[in-house]
C-alpha atoms as a PDB file:
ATOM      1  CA  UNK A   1       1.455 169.275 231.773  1.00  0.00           C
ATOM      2  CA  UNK A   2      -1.694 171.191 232.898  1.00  0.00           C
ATOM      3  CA  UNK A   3      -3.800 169.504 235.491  1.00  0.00           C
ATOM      4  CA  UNK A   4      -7.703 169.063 235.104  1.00  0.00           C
ATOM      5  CA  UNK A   5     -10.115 171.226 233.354  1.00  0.00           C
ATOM      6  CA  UNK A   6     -13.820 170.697 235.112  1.00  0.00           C
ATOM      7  CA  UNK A   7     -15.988 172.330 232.576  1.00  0.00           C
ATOM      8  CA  UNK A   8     -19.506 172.231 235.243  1.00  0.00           C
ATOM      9  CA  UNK A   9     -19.099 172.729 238.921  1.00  0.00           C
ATOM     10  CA  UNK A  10     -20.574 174.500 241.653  1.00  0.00           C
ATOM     11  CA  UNK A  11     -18.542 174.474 244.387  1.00  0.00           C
ATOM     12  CA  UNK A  12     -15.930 172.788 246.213  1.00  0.00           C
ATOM     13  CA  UNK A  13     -14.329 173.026 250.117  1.00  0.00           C
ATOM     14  CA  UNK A  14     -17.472 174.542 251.849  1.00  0.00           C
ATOM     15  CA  UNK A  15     -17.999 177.328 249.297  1.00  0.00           C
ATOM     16  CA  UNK A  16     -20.466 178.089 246.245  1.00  0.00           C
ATOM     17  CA  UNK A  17     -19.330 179.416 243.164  1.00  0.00           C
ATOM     18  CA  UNK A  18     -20.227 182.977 242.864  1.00  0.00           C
ATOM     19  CA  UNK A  19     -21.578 183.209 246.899  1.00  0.00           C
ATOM     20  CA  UNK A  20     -18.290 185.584 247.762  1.00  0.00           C
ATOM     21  CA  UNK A  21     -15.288 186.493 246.190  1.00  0.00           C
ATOM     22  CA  UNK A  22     -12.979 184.745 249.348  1.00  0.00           C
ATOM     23  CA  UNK A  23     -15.328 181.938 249.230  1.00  0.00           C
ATOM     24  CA  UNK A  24     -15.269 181.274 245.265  1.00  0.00           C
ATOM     25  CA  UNK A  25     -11.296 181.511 245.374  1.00  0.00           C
ATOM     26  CA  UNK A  26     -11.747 178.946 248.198  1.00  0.00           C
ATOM     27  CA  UNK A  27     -13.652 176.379 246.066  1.00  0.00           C
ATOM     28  CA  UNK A  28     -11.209 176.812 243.224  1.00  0.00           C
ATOM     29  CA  UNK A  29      -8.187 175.817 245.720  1.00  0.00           C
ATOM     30  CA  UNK A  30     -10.361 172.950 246.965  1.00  0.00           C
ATOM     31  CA  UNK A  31     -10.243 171.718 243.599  1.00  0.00           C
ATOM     32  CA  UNK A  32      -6.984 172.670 243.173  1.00  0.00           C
ATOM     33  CA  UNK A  33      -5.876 170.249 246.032  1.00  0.00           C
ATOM     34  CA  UNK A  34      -6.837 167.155 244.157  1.00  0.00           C
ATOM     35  CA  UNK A  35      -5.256 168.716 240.701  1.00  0.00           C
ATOM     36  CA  UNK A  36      -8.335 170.554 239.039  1.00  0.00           C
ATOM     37  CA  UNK A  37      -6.498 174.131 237.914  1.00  0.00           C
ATOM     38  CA  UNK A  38      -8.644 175.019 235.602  1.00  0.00           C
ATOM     39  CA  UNK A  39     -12.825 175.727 235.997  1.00  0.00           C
ATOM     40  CA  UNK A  40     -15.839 176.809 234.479  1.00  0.00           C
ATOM     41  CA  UNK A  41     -17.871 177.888 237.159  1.00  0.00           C
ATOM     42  CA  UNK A  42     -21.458 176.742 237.507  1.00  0.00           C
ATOM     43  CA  UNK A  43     -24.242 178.847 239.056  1.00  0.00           C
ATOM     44  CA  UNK A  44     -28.173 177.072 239.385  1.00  0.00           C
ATOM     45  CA  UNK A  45     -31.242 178.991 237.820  1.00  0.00           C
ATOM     46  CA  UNK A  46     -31.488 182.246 240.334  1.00  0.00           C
ATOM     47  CA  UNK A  47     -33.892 184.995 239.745  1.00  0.00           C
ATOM     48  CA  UNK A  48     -32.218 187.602 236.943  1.00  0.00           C
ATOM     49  CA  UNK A  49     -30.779 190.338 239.989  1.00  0.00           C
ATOM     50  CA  UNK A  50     -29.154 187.244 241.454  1.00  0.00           C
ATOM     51  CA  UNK A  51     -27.345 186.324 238.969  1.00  0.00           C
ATOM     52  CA  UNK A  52     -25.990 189.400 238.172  1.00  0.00           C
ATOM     53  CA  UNK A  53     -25.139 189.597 241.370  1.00  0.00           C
ATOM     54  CA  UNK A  54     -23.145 185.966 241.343  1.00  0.00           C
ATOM     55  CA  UNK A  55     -21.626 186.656 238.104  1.00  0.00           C
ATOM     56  CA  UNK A  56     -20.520 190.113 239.736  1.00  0.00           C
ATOM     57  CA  UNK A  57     -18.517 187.688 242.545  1.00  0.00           C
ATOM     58  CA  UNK A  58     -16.831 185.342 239.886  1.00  0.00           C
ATOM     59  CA  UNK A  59     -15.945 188.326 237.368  1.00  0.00           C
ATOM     60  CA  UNK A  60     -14.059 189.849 240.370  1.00  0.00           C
ATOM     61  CA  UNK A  61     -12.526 186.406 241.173  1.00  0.00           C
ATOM     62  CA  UNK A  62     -11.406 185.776 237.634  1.00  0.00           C
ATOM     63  CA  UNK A  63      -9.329 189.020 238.052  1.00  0.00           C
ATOM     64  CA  UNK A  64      -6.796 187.140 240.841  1.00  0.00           C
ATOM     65  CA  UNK A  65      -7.293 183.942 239.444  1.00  0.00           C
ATOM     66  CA  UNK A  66      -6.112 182.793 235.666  1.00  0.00           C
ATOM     67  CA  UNK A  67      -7.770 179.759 236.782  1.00  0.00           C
ATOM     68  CA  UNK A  68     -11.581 180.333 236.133  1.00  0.00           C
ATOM     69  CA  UNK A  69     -12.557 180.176 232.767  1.00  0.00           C
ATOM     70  CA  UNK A  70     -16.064 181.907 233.066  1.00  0.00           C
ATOM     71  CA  UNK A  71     -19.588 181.240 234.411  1.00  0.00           C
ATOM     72  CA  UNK A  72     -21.756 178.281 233.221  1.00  0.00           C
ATOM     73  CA  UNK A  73     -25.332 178.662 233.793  1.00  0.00           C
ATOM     74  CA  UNK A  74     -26.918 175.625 234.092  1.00  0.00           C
ATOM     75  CA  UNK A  75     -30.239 177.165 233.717  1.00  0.00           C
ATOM     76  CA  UNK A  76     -33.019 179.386 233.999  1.00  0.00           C
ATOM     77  CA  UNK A  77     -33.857 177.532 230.695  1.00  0.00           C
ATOM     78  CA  UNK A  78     -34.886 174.330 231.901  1.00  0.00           C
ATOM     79  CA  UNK A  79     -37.757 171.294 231.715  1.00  0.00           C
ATOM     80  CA  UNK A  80     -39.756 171.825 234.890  1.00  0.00           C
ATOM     81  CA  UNK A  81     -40.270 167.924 234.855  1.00  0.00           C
ATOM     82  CA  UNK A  82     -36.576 168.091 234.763  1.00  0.00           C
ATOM     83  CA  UNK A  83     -35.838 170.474 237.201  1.00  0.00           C
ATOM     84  CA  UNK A  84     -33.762 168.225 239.907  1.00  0.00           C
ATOM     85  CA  UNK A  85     -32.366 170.039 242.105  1.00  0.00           C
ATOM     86  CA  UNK A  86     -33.157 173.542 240.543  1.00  0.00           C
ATOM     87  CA  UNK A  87     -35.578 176.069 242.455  1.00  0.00           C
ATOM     88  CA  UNK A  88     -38.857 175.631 239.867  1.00  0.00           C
ATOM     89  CA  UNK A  89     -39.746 179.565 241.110  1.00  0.00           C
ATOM     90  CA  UNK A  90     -36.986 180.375 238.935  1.00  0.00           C
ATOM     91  CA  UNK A  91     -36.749 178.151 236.351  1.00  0.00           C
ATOM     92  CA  UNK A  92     -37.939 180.759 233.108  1.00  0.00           C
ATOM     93  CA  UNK A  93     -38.554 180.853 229.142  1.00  0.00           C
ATOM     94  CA  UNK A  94     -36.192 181.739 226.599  1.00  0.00           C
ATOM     95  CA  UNK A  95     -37.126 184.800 225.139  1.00  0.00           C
ATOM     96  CA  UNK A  96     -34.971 187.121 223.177  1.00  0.00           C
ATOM     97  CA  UNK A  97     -35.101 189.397 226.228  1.00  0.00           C
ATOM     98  CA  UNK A  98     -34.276 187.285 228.544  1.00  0.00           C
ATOM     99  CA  UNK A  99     -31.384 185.663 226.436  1.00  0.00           C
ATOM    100  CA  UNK A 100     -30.467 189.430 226.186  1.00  0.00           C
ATOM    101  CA  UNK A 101     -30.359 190.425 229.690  1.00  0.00           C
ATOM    102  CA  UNK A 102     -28.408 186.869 230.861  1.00  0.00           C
ATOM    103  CA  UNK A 103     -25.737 187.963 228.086  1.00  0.00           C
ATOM    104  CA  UNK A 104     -25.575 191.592 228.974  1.00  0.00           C
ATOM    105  CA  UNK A 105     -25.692 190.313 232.801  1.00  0.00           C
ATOM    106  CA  UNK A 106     -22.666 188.289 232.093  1.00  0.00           C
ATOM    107  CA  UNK A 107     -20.753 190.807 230.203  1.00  0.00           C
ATOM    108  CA  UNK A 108     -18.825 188.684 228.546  1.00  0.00           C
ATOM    109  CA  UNK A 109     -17.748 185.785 231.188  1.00  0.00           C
ATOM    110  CA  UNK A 110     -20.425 183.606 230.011  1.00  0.00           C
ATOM    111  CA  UNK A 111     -18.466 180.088 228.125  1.00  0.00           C
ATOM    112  CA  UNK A 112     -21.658 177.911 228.564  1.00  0.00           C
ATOM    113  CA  UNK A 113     -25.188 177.647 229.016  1.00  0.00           C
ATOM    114  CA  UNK A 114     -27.727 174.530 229.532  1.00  0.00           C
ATOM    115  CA  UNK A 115     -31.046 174.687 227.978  1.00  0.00           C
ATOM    116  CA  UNK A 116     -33.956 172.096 227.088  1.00  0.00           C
ATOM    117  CA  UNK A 117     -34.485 172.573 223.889  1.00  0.00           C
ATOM    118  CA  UNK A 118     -38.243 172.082 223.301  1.00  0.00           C
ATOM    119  CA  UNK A 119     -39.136 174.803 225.430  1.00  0.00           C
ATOM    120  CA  UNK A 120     -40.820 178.005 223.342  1.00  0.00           C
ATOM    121  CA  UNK A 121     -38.028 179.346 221.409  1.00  0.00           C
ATOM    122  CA  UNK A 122     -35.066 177.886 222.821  1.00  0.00           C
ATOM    123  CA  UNK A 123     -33.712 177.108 219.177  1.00  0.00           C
ATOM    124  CA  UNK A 124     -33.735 180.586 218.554  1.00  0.00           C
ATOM    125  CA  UNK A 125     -32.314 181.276 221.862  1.00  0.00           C
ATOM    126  CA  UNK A 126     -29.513 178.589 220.639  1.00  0.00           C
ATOM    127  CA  UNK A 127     -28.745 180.075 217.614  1.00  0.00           C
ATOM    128  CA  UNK A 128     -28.066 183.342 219.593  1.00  0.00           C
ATOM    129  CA  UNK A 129     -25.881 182.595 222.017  1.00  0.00           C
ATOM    130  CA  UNK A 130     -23.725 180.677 219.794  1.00  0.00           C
ATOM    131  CA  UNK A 131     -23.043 183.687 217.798  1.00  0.00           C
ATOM    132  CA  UNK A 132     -22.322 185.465 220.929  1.00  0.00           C
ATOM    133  CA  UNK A 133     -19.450 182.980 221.514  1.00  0.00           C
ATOM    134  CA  UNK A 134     -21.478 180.848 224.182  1.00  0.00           C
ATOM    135  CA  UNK A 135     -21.034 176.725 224.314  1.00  0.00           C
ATOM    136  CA  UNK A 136     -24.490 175.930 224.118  1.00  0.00           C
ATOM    137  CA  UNK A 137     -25.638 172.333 226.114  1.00  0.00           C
ATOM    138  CA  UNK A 138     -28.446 170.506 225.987  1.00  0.00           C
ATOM    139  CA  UNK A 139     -29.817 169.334 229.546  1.00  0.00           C
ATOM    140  CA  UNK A 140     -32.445 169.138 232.174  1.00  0.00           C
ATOM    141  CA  UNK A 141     -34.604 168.195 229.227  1.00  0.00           C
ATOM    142  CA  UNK A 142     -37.728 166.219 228.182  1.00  0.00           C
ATOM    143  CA  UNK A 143     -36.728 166.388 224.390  1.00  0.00           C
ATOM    144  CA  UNK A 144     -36.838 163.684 222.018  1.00  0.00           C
ATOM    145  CA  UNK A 145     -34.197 162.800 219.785  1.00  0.00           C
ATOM    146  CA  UNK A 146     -35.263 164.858 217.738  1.00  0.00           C
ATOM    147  CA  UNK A 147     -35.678 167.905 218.991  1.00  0.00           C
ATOM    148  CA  UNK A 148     -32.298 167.356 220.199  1.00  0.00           C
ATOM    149  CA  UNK A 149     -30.967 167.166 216.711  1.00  0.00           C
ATOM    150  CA  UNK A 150     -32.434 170.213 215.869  1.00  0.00           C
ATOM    151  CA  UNK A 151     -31.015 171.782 218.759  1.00  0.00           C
ATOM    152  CA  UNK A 152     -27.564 170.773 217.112  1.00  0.00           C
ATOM    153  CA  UNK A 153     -28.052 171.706 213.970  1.00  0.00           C
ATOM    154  CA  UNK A 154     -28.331 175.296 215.380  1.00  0.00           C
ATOM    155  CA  UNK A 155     -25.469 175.022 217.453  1.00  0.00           C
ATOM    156  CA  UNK A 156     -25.446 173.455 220.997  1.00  0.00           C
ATOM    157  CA  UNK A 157     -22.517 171.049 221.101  1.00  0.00           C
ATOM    158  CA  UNK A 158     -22.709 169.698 224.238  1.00  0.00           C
ATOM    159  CA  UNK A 159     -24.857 167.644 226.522  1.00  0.00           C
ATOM    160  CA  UNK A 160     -24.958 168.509 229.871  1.00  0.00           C
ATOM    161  CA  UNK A 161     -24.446 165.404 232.612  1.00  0.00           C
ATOM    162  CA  UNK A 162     -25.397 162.675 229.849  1.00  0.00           C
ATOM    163  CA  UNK A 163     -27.915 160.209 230.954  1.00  0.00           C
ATOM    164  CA  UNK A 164     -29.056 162.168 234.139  1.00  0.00           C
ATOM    165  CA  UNK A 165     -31.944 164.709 233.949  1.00  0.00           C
ATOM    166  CA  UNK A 166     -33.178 163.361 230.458  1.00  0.00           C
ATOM    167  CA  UNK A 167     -35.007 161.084 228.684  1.00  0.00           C
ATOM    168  CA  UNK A 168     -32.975 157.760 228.987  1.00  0.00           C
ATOM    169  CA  UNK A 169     -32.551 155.584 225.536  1.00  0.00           C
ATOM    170  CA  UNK A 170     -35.180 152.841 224.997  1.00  0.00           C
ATOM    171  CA  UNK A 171     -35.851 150.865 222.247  1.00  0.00           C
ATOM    172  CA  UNK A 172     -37.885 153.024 219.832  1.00  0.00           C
ATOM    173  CA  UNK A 173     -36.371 156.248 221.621  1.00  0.00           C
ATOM    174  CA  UNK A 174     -33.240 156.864 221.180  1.00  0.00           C
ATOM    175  CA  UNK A 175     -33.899 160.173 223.371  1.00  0.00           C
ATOM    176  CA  UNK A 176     -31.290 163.152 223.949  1.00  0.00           C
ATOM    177  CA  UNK A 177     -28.090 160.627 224.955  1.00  0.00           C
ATOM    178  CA  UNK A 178     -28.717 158.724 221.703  1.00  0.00           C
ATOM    179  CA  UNK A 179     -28.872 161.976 219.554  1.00  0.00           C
ATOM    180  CA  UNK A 180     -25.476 163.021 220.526  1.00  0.00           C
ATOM    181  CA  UNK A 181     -23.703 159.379 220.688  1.00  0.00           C
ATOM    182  CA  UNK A 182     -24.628 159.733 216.837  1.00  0.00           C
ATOM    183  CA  UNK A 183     -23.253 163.428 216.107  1.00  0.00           C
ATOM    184  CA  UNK A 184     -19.774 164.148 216.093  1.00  0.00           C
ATOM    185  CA  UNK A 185     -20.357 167.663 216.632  1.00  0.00           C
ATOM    186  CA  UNK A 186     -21.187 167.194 219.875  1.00  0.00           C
ATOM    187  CA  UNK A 187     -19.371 165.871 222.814  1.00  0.00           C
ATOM    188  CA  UNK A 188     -21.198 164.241 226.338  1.00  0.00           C
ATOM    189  CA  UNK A 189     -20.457 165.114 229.751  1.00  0.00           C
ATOM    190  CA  UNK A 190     -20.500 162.185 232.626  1.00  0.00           C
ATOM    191  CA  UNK A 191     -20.322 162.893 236.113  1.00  0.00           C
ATOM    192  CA  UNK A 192     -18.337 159.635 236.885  1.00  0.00           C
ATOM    193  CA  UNK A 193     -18.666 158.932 240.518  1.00  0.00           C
ATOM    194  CA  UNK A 194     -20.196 156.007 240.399  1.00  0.00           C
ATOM    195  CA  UNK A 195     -23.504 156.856 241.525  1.00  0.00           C
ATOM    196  CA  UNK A 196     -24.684 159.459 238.683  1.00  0.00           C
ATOM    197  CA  UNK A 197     -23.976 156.845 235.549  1.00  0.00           C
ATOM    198  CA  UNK A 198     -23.227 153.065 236.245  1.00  0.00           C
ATOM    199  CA  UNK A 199     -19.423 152.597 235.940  1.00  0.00           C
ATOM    200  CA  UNK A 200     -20.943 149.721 232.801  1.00  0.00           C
ATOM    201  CA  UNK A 201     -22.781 152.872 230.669  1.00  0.00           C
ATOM    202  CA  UNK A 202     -19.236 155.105 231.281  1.00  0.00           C
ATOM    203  CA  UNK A 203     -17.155 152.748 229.395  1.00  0.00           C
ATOM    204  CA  UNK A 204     -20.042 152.398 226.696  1.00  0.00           C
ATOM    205  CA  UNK A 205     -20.454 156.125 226.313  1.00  0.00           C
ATOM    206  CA  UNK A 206     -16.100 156.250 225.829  1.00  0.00           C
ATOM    207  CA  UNK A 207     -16.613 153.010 223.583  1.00  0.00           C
ATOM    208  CA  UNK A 208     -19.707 154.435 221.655  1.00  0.00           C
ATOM    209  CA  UNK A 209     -18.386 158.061 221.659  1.00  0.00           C
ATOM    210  CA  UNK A 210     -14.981 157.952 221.657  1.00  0.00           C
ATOM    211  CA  UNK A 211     -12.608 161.552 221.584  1.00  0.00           C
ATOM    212  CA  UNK A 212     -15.916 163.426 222.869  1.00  0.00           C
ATOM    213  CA  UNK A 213     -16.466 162.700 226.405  1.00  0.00           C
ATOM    214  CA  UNK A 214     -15.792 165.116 228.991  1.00  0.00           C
ATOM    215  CA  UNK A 215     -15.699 164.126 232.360  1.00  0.00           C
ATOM    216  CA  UNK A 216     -17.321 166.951 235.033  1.00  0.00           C
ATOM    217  CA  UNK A 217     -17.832 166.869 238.549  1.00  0.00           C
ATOM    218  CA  UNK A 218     -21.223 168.965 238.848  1.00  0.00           C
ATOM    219  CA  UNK A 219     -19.357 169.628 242.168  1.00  0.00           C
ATOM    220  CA  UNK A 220     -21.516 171.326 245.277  1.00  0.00           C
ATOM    221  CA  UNK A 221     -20.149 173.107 248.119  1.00  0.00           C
ATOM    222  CA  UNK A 222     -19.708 169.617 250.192  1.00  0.00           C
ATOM    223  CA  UNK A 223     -16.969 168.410 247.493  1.00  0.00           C
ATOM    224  CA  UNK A 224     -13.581 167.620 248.956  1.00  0.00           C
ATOM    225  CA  UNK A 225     -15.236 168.678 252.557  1.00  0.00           C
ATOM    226  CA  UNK A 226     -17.617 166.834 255.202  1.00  0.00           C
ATOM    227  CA  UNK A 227     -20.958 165.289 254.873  1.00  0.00           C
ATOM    228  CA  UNK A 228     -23.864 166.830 256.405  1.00  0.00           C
ATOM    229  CA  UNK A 229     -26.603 169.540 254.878  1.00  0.00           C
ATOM    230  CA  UNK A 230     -25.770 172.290 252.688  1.00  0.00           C
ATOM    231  CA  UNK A 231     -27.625 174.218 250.176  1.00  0.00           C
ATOM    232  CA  UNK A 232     -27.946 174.505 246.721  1.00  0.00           C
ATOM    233  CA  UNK A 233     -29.416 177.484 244.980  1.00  0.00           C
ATOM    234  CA  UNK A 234     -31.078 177.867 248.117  1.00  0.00           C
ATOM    235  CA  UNK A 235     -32.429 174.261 248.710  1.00  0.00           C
ATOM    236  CA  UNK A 236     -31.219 172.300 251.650  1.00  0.00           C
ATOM    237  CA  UNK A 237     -29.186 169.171 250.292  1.00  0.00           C
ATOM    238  CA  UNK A 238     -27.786 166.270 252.395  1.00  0.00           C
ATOM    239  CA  UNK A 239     -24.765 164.731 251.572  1.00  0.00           C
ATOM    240  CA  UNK A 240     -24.013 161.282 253.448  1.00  0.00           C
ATOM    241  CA  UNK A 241     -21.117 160.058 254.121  1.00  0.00           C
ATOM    242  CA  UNK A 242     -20.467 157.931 251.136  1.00  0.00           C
ATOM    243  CA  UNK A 243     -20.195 161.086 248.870  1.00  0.00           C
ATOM    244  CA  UNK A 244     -23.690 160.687 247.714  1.00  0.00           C
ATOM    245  CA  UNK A 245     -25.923 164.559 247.660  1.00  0.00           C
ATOM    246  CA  UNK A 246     -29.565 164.563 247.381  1.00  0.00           C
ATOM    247  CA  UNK A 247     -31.769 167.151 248.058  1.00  0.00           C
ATOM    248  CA  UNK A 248     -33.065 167.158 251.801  1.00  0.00           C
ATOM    249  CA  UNK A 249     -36.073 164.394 252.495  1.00  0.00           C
ATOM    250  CA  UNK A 250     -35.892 162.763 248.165  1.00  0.00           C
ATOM    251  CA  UNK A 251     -33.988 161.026 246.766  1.00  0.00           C
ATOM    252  CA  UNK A 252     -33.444 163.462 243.975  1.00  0.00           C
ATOM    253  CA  UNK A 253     -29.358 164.157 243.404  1.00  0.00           C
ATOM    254  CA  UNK A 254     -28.246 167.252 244.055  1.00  0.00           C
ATOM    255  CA  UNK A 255     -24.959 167.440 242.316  1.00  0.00           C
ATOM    256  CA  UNK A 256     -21.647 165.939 243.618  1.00  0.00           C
ATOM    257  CA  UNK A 257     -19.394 165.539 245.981  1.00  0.00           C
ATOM    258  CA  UNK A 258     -16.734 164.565 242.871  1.00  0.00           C
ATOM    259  CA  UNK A 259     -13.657 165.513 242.161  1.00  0.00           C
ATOM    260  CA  UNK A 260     -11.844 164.667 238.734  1.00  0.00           C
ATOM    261  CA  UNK A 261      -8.880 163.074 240.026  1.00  0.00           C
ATOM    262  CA  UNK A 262     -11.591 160.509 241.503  1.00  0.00           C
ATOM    263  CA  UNK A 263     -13.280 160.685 238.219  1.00  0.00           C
ATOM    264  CA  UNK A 264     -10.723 159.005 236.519  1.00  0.00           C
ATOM    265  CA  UNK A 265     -10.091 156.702 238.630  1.00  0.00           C
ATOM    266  CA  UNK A 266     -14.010 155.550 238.840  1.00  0.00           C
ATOM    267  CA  UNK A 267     -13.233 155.252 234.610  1.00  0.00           C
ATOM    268  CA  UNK A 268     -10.112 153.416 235.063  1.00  0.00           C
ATOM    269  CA  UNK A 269     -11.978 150.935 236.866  1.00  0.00           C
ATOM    270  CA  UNK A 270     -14.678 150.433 235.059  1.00  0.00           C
ATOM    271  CA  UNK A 271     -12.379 149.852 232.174  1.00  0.00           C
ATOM    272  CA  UNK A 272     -11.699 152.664 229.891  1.00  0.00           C
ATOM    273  CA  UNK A 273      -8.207 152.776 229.081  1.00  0.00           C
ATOM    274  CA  UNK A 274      -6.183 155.245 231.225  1.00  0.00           C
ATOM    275  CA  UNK A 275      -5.378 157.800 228.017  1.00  0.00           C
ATOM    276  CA  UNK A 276      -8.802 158.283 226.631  1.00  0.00           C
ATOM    277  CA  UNK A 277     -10.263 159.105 230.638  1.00  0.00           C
ATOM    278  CA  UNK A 278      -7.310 161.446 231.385  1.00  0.00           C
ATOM    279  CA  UNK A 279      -7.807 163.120 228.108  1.00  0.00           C
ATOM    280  CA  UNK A 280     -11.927 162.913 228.970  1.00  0.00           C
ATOM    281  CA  UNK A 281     -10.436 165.672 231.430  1.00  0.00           C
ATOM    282  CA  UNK A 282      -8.292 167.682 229.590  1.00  0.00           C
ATOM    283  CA  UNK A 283      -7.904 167.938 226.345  1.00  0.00           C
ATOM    284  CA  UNK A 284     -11.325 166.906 225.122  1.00  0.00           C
ATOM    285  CA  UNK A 285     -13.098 169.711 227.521  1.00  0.00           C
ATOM    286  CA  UNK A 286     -10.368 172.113 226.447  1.00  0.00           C
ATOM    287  CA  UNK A 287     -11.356 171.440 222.737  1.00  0.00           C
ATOM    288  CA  UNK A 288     -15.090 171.933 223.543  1.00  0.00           C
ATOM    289  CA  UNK A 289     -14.458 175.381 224.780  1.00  0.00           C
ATOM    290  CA  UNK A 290     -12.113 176.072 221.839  1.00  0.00           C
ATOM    291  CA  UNK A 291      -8.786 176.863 223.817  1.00  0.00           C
END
């Protein structure tokens, strides 16, 4: 059987995604070491050059290793008032050019993109990248419900880390979280370490949503390696000793120090039945990137 598929992580074992070629095949094998073999990897909103440049590093990588699926960027095309732990100097619109030059930067290698949908054409932008074979997410987001729902009806699928960097659901607002518990098209990612969603709201999302949650790690550099400060799309993150990341002086997360053999175990215990959190890590994500 294959092992894990993480479908959004950064890094792993002291290394970034996309920072070197030696240092990108060293995050995969940290991964690797707690049976992750398969990885879509993650870069943070970077200026245009650098992400060219990143992309450049994991296109080379992919050439040694049948391990990384592609490049997810989670961003430029985020909320501002969502921003966590992305640089808000290069947070940008979606344009057509710009949605142009990130696919012709990418060449190919991009299998996923995040993007708040109520920004100035980002449905548009959707509807674009979907026909140029990209998994579209919703995240880092301010949207409503319904602008959500529109953003599925053109084609996003997925929700990027469901219930963080969004609007949560309240009574009259059902928000982003409750738009996609409601759509079958679309399937939610968690980051289940216990600190990101409460181990109660995992087993409700399986319950409420179950067959379409994908469990990610939204791994930084300091997974499966020590605490102490990193950085993150070049802002300095601290990462205690209980596994918890947070950018330097908030108390903003800053990604994980997860791994998705822990992830199903933090599911496990909070009560979703063994099959349905092992399959929240394989076969679900493989479906949402249609292998």
């Amino acid at each position: 059987m294959a092992g894990w598929l993480d479908i959004h992580a950064h890094g792993g074992g002291g290394f970034d995604f996309g920072g070197t070629v030696d240092g990108t095949r060293a995050a995969l094998a940290a991964h690797g070491a707690h049976g992750t073999d398969r990885i879509v990897a993650s870069l943070v909103s970077a200026p245009l050059a650098e992400t060219r440049r990143a992309v450049g590093v994991i296109r080379e990588a992919m050439a040694v290793e049948p391990g990384l699926l592609g490049v997810h960027l989670e961003g430029p095309f985020l909320a501002p008032a969502r921003k966590g732990a992305h640089d808000p100097d290069a947070l940008a619109l979606p344009t057509p050019e710009h949605v142009a030059a990130l696919l012709e930067a990418c060449d190919g290698t991009m299998r996923q993109i995040t993007v708040a949908p109520e920004l100035p054409g980002a449905l548009d932008a959707i509807e674009t990248l979907v026909d140029n074979g990209v998994v579209v997410a919703v995240g880092h987001t301010e949207a409503t419900a319904d602008q959500a729902r529109a953003a599925f009806d053109r084609g996003a699928t997925l929700l990027t880390h469901g219930f963080n960097a969004m609007r949560g659901i309240v009574g009259r607002e059902p928000g982003p979280v409750g738009a996609a518990l409601a759509d079958e098209r679309v399937s939610i990612e968690v980051i289940a370490d216990g600190i990101h969603v409460h181990p109660d709201n995992i087993a409700a999302l399986f319950r409420a949503a179950p067959g379409r949650i994908v469990l990610v790690t939204d791994a930084m550099s300091a997974a499966a390696a020590a605490p102490g400060r990193y950085i993150l799309g070049g802002l300095d993150v601290d990462v205690t000793a209980d596994g918890r990341a947070v950018l330097a002086g908030t108390d903003t997360l800053a990604g994980s120090t997860l791994t998705l053999d822990r992830a199903v175990e933090v599911c496990v215990a909070a009560g979703v039945p063994c099959e349905d959190a092992v399959a929240a890590a394989t076969t679900v994500p493989e479906r949402v990137l249609g292998l």
